[in-house]
Every structure is written in structure tokens, then in C-alpha cells.
PDB file of N, CA and C in Angstrom:
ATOM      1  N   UNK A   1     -15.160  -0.191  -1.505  1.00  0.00           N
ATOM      2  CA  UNK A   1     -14.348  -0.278  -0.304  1.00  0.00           C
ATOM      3  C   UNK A   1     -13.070  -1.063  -0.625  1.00  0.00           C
ATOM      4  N   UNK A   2     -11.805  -0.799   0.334  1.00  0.00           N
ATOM      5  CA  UNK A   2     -10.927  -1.173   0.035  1.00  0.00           C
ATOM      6  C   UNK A   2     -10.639  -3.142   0.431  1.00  0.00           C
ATOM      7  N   UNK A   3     -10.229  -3.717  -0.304  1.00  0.00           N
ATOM      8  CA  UNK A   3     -10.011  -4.880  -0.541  1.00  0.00           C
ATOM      9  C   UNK A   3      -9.008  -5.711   0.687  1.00  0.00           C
ATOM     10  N   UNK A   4      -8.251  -4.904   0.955  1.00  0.00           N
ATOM     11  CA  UNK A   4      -7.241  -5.081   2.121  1.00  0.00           C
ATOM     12  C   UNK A   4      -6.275  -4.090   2.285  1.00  0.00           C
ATOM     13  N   UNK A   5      -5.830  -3.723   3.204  1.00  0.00           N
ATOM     14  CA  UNK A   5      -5.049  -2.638   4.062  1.00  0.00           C
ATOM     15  C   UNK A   5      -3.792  -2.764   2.705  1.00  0.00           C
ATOM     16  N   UNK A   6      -3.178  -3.455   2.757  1.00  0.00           N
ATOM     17  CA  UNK A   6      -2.279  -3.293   1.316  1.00  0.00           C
ATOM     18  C   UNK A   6      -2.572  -2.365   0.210  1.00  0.00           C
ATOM     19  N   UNK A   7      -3.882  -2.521   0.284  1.00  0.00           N
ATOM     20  CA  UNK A   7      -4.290  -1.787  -1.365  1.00  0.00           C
ATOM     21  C   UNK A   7      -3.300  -0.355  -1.318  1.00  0.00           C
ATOM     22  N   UNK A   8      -3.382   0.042   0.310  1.00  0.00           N
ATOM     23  CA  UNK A   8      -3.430   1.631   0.250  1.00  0.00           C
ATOM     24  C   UNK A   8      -1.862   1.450   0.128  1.00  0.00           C
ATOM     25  N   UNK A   9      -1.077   0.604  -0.057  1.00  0.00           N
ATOM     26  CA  UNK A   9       0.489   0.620  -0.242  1.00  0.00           C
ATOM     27  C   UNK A   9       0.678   1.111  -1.479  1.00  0.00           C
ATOM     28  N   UNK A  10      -0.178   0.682  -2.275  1.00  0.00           N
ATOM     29  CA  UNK A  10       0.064   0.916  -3.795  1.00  0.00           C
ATOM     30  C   UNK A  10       0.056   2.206  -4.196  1.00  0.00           C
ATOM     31  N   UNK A  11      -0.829   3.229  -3.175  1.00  0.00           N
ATOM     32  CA  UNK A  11      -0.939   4.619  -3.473  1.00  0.00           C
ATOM     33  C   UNK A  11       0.145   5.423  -3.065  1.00  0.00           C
ATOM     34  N   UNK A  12       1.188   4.473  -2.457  1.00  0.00           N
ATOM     35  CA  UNK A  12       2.475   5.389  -2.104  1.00  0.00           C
ATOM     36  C   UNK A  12       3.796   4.287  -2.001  1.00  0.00           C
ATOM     37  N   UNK A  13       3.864   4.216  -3.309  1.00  0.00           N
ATOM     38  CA  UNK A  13       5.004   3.491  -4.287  1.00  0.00           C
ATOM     39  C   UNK A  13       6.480   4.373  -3.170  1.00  0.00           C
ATOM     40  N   UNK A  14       6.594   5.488  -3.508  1.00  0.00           N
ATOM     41  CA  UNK A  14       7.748   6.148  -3.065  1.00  0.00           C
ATOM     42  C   UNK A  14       8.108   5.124  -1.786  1.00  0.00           C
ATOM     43  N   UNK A  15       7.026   4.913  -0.991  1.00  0.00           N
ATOM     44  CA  UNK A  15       7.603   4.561   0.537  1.00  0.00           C
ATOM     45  C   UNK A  15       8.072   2.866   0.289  1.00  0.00           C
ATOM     46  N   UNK A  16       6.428   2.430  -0.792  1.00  0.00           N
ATOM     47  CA  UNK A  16       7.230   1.227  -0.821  1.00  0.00           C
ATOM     48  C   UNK A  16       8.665   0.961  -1.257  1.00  0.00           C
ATOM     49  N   UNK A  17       9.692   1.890  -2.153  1.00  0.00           N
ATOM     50  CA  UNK A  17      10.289   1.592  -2.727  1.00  0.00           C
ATOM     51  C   UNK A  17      11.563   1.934  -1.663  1.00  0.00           C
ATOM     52  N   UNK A  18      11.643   3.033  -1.081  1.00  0.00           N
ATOM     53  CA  UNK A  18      12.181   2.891   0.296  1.00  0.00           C
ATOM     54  C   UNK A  18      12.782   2.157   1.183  1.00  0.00           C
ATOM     55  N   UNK A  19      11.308   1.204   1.300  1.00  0.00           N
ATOM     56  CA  UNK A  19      11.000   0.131   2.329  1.00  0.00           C
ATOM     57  C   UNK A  19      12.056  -1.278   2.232  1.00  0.00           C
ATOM     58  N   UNK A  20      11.810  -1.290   0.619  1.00  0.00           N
ATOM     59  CA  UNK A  20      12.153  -2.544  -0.028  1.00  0.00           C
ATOM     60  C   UNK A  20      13.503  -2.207  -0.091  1.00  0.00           C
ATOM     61  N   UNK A  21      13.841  -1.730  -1.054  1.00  0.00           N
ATOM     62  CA  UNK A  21      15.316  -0.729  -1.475  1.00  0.00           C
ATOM     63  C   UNK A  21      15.594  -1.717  -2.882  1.00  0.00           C
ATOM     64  N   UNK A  22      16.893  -1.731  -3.008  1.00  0.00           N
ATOM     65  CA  UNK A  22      17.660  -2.223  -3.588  1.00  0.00           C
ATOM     66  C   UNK A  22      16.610  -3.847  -4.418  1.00  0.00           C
ATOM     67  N   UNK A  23      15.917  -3.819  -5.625  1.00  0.00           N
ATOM     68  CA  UNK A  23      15.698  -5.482  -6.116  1.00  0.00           C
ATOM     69  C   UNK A  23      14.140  -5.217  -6.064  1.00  0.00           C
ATOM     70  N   UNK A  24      13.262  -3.856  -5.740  1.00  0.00           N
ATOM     71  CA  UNK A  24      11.825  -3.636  -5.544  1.00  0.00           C
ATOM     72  C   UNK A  24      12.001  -3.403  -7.078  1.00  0.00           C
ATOM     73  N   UNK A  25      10.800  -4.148  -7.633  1.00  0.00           N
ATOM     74  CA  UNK A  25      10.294  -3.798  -9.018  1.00  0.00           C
ATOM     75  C   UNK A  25       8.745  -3.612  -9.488  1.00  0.00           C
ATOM     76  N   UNK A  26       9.078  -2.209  -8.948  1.00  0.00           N
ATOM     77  CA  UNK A  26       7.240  -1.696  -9.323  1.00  0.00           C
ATOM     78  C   UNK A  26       6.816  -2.102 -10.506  1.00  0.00           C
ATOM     79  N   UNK A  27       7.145  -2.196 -11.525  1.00  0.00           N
ATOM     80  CA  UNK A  27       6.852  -2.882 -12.765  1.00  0.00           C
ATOM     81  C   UNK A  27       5.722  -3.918 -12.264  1.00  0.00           C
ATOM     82  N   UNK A  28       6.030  -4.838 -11.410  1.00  0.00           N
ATOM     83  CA  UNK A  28       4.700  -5.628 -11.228  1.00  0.00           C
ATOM     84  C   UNK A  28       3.824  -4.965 -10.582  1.00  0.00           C
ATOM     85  N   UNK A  29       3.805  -4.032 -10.179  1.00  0.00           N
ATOM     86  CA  UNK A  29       2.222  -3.627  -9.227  1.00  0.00           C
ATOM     87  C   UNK A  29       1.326  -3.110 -10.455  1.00  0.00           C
ATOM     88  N   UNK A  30      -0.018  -3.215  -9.585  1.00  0.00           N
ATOM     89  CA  UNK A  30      -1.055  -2.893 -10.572  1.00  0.00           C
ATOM     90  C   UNK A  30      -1.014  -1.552 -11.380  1.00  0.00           C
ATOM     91  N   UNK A  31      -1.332  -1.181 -12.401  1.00  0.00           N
ATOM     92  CA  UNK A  31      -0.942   0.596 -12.903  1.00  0.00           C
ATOM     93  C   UNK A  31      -1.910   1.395 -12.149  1.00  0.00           C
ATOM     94  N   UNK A  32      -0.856   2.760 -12.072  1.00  0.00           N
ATOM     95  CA  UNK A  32      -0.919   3.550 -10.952  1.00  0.00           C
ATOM     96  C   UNK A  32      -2.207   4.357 -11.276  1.00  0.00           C
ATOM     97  N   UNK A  33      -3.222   3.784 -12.563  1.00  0.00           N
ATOM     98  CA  UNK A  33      -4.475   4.726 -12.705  1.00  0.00           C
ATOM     99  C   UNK A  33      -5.300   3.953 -12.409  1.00  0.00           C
ATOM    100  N   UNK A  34      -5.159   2.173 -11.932  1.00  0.00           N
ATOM    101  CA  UNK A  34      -5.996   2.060 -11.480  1.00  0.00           C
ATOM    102  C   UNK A  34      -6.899   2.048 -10.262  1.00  0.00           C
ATOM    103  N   UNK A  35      -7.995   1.894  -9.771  1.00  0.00           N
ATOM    104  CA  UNK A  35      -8.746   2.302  -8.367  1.00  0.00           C
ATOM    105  C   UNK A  35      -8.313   1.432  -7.593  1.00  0.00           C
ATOM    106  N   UNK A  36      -7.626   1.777  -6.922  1.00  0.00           N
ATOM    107  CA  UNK A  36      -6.842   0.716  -5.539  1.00  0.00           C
ATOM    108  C   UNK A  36      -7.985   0.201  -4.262  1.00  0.00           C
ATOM    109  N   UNK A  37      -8.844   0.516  -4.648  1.00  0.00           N
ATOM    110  CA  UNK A  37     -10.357   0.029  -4.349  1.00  0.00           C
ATOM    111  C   UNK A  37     -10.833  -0.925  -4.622  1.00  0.00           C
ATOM    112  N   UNK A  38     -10.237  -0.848  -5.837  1.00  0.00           N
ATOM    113  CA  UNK A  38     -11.289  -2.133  -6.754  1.00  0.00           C
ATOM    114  C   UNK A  38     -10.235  -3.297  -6.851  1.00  0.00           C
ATOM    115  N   UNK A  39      -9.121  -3.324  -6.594  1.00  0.00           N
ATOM    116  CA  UNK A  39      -7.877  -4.287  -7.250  1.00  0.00           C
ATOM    117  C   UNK A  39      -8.291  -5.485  -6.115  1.00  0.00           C
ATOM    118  N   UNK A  40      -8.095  -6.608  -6.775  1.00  0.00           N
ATOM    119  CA  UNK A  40      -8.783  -7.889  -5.841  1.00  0.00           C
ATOM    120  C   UNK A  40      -7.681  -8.342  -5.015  1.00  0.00           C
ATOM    121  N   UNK A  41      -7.902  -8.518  -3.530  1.00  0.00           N
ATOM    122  CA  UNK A  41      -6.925  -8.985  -2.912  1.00  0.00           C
ATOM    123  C   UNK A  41      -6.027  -9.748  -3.286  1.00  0.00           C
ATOM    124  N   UNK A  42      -6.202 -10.922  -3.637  1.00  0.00           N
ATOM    125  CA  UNK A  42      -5.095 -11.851  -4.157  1.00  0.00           C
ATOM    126  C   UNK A  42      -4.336 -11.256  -5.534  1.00  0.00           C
ATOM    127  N   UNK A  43      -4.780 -10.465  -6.214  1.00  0.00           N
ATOM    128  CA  UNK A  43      -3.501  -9.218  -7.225  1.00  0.00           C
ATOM    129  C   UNK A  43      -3.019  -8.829  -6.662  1.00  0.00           C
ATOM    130  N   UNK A  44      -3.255  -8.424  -5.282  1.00  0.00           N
ATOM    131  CA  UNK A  44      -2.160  -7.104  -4.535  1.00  0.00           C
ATOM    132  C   UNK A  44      -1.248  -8.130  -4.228  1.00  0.00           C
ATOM    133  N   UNK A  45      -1.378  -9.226  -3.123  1.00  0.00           N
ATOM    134  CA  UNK A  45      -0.580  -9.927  -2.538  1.00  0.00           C
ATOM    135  C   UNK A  45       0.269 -10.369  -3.572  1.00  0.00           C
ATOM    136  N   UNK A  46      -0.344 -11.192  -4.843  1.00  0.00           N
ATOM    137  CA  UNK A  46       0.502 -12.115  -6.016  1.00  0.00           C
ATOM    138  C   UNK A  46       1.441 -10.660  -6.270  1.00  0.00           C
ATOM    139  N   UNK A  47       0.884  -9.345  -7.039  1.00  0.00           N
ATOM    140  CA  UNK A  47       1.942  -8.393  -6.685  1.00  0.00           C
ATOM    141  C   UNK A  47       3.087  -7.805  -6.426  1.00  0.00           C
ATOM    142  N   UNK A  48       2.462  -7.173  -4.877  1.00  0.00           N
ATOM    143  CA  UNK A  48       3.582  -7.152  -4.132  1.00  0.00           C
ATOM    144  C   UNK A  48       5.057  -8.224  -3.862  1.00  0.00           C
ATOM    145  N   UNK A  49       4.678 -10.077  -4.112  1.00  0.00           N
ATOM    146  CA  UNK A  49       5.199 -10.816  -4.280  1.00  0.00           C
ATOM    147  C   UNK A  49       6.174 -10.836  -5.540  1.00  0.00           C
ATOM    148  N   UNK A  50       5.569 -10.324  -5.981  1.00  0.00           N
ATOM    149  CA  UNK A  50       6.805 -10.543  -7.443  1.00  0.00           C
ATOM    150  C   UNK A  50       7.400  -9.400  -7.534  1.00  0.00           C
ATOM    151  N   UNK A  51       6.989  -7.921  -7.054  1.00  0.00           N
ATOM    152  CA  UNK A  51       7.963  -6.826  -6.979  1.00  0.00           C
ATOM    153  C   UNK A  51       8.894  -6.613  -5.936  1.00  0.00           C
ATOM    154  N   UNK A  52       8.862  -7.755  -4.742  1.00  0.00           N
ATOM    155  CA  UNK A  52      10.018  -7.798  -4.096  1.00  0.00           C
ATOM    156  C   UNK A  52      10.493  -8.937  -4.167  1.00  0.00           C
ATOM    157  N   UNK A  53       9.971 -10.178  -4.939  1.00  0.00           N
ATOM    158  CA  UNK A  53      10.582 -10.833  -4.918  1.00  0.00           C
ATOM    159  C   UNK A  53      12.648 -10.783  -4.923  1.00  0.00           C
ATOM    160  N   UNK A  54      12.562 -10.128  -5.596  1.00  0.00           N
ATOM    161  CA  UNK A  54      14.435 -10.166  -5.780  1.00  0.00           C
ATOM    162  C   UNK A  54      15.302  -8.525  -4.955  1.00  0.00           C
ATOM    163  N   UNK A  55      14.259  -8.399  -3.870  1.00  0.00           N
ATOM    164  CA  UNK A  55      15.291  -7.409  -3.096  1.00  0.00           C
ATOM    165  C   UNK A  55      16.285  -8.036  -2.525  1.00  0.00           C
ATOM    166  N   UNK A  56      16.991  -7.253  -1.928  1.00  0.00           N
ATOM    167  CA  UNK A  56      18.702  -7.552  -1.435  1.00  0.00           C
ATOM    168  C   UNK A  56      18.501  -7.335   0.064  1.00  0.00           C
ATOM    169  N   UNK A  57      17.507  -6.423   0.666  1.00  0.00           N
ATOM    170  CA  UNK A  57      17.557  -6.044   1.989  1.00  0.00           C
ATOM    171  C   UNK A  57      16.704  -6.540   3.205  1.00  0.00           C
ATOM    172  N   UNK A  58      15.675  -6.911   1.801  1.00  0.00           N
ATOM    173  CA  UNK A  58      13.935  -7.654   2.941  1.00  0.00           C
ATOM    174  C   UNK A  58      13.858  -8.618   2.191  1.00  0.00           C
ATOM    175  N   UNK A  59      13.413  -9.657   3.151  1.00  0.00           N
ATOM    176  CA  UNK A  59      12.552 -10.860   2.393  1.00  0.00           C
ATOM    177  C   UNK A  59      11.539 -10.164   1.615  1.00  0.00           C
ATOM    178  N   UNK A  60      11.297 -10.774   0.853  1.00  0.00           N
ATOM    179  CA  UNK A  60      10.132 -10.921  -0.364  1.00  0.00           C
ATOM    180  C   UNK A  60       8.631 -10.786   0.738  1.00  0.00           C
ATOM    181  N   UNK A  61       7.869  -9.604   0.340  1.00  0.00           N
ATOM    182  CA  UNK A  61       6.466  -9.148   0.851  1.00  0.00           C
ATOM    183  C   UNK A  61       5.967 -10.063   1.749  1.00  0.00           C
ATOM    184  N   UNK A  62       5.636  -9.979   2.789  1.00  0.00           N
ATOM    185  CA  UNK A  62       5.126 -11.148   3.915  1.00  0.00           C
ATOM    186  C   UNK A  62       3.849 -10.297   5.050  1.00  0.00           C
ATOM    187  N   UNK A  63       2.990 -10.697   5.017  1.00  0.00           N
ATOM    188  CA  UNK A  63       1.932  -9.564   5.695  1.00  0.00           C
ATOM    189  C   UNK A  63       2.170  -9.396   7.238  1.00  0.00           C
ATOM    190  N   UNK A  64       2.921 -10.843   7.847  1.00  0.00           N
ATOM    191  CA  UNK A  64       3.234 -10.830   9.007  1.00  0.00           C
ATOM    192  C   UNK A  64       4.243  -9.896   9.489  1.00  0.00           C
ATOM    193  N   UNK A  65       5.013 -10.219   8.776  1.00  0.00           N
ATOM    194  CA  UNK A  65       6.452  -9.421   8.342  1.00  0.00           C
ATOM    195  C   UNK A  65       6.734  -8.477   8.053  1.00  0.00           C
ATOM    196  N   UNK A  66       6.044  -7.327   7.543  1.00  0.00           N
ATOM    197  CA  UNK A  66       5.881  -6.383   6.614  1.00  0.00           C
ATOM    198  C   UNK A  66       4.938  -5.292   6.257  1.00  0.00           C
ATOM    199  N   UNK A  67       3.919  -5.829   7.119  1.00  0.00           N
ATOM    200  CA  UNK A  67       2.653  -4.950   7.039  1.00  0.00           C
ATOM    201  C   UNK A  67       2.297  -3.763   7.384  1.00  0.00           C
ATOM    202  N   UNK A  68       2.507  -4.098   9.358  1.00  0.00           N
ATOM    203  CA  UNK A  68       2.588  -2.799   9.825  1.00  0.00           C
ATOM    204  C   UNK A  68       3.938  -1.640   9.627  1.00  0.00           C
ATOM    205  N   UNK A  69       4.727  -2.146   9.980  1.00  0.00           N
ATOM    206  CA  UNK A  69       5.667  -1.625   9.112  1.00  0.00           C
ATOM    207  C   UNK A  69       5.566  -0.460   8.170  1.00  0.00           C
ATOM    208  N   UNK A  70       5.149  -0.964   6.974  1.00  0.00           N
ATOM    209  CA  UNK A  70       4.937  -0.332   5.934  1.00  0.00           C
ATOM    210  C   UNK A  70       3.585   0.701   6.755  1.00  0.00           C
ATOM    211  N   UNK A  71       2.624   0.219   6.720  1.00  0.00           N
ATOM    212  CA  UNK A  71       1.339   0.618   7.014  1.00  0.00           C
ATOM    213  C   UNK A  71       1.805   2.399   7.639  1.00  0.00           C
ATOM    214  N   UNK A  72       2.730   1.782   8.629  1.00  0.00           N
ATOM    215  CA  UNK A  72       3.151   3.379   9.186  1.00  0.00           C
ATOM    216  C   UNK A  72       3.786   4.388   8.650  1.00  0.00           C
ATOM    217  N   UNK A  73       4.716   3.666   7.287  1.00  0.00           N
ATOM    218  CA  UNK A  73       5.528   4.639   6.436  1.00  0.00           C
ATOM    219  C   UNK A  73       4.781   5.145   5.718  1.00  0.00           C
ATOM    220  N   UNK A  74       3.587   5.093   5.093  1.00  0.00           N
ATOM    221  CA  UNK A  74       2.886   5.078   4.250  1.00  0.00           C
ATOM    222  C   UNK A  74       2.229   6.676   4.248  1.00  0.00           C
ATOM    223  N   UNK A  75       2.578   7.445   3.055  1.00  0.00           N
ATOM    224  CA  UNK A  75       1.852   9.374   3.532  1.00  0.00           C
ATOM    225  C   UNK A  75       0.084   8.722   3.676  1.00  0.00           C
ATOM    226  N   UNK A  76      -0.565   9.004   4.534  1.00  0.00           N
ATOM    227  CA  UNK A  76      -1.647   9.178   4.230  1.00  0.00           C
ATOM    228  C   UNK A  76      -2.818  10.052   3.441  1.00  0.00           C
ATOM    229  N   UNK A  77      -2.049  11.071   3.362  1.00  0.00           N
ATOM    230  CA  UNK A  77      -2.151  12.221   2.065  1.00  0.00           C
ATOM    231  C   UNK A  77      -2.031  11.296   0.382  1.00  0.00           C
ATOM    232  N   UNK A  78      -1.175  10.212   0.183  1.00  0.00           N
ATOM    233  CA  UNK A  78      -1.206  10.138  -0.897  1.00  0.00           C
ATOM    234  C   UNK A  78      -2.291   8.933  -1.007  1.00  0.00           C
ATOM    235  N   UNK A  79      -2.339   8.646   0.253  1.00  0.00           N
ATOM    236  CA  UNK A  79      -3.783   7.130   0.591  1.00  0.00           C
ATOM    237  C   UNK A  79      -5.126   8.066   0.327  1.00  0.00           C
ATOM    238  N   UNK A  80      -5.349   8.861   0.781  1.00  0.00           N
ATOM    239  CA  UNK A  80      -6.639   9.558   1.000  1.00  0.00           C
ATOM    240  C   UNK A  80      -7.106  10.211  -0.736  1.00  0.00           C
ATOM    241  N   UNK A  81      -5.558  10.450  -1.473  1.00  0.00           N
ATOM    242  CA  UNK A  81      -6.273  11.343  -2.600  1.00  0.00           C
ATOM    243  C   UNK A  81      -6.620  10.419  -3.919  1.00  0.00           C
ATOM    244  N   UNK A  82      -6.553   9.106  -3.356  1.00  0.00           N
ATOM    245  CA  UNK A  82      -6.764   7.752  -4.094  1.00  0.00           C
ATOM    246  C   UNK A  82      -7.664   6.881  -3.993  1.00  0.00           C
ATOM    247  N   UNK A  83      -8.283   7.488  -2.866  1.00  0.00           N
ATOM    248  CA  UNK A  83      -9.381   6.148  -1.849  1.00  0.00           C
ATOM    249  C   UNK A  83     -10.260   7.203  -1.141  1.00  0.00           C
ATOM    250  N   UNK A  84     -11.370   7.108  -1.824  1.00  0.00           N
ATOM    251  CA  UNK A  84     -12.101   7.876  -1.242  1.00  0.00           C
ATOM    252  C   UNK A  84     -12.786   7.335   0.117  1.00  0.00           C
ATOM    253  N   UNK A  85     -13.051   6.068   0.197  1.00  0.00           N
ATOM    254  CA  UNK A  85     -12.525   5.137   1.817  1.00  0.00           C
ATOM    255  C   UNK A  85     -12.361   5.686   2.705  1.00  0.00           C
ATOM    256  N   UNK A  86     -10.991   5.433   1.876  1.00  0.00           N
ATOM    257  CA  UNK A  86      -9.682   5.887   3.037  1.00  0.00           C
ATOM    258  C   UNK A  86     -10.294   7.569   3.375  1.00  0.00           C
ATOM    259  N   UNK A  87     -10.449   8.034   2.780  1.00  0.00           N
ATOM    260  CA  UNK A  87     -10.810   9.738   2.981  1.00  0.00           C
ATOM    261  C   UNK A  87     -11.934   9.870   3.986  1.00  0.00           C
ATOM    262  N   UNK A  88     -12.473   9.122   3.747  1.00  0.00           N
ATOM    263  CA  UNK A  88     -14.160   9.124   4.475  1.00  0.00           C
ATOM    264  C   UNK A  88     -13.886   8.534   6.064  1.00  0.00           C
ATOM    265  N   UNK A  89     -13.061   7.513   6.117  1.00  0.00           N
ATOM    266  CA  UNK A  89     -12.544   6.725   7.064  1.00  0.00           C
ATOM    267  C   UNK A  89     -11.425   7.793   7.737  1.00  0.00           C
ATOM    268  N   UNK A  90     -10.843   8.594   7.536  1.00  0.00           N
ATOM    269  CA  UNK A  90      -9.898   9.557   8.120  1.00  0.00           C
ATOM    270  C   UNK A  90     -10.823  11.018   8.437  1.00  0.00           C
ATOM    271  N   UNK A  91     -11.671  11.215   7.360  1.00  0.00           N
ATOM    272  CA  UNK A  91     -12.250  12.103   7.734  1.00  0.00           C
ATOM    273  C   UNK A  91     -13.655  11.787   9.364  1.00  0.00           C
ATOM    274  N   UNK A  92     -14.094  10.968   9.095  1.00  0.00           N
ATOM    275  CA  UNK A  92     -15.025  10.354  10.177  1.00  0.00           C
ATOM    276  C   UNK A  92     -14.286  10.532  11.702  1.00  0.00           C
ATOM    277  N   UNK A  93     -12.864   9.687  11.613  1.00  0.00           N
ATOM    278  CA  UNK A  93     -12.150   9.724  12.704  1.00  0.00           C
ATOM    279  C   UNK A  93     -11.635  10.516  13.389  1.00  0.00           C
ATOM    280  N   UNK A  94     -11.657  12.157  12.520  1.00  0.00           N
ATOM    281  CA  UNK A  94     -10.745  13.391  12.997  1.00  0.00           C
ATOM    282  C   UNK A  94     -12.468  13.760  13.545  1.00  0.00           C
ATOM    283  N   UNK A  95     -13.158  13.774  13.014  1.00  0.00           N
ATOM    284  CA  UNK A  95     -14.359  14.316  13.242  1.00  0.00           C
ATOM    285  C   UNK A  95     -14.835  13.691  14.619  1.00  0.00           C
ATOM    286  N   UNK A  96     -14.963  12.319  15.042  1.00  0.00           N
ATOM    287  CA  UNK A  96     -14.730  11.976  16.172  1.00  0.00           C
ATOM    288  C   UNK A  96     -13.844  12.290  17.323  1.00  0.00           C
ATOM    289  N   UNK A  97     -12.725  12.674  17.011  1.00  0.00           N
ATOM    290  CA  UNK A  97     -11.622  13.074  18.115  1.00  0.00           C
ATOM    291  C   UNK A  97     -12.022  14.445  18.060  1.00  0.00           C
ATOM    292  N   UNK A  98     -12.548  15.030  17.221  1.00  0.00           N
ATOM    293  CA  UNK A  98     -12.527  16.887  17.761  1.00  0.00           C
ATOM    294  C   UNK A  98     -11.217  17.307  17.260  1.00  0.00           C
ATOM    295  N   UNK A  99     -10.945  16.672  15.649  1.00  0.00           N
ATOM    296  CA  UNK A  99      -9.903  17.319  15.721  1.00  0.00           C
ATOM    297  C   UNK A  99     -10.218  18.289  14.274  1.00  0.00           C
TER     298      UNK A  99
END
């Protein structure tokens, strides 16, 4: 299971990089083969912290700040084909609504 709602940021770099713009340096996030499942909360946060540390447009990663936000930009298509979780957890919920 996923570690914290962040994890699933990592599965869609594009948006983070977006988000951030200008000074985002994916270079620090965890590599993109590993299971964003398994990555321990405090890696994502330390992380995300040092790959925005030096943007120009947003403060530097803040969960208060930044979370939902992101959370909404985020494809869930590229969350789901990474996190089987996340898949099970989206799939459960459409299945509940009748959709």
C-alpha cells in the first residue's frame, strides 16, 4: 500500500514539472522503476524537497501548500498503471458509483 498520497506524484513527473516550472529538478526523485508503493514516506517528502528546492515560481514542496493542488493535476491513468492500490482503490470506487 501506498506510503502517502505524494507517492502517486512521482508517477506523473510531467505534471509535477508543470506545477513547479522553472528550478524543478527531478534528478532528486526516487528512479522512475522504482514501486512508488514501497518508497518510505520521509524519501518522498526529503525528495520532493530538494527537487524544488530552487524553483523560481513556488516555494519549495510544502504538503499544506501544495498537495491538493497537485493531487488534482495529477493523470490518474499514469497513478493507476504504477500502483496497483491506486488501481484497486479507483477500481472499487467506480464499481460503487455504478459507473
Amino acid at each position: 500500500m501506498v506510503q502517502c498520497m505524494e507517492a502517486w506524484f512521482l508517477a506523473d513527473r510531467r505534471s509535477l514539472q508543470d506545477f513547479f516550472g522553472q528550478g524543478f529538478n527531478a534528478k532528486f526523485l526516487p528512479s522512475e522503476g522504482d514501486q512508488i508503493e514501497s518508497v518510505a514516506k520521509e524519501d518522498i517528502f526529503q525528495a520532493l524537497s530538494k527537487a524544488t528546492r530552487n524553483c523560481k515560481t513556488k516555494a519549495k514542496y510544502g504538503k499544506g501548500e501544495h498537495s491538493f493542488k497537485l493531487l488534482s493535476r495529477i493523470l490518474p491513468d499514469r497513478v493507476t498503471a504504477v500502483s496497483p492500490w491506486a488501481k484497486r482503490f479507483i477500481e472499487i470506487t467506480k464499481e460503487k458509483m455504478g459507473c
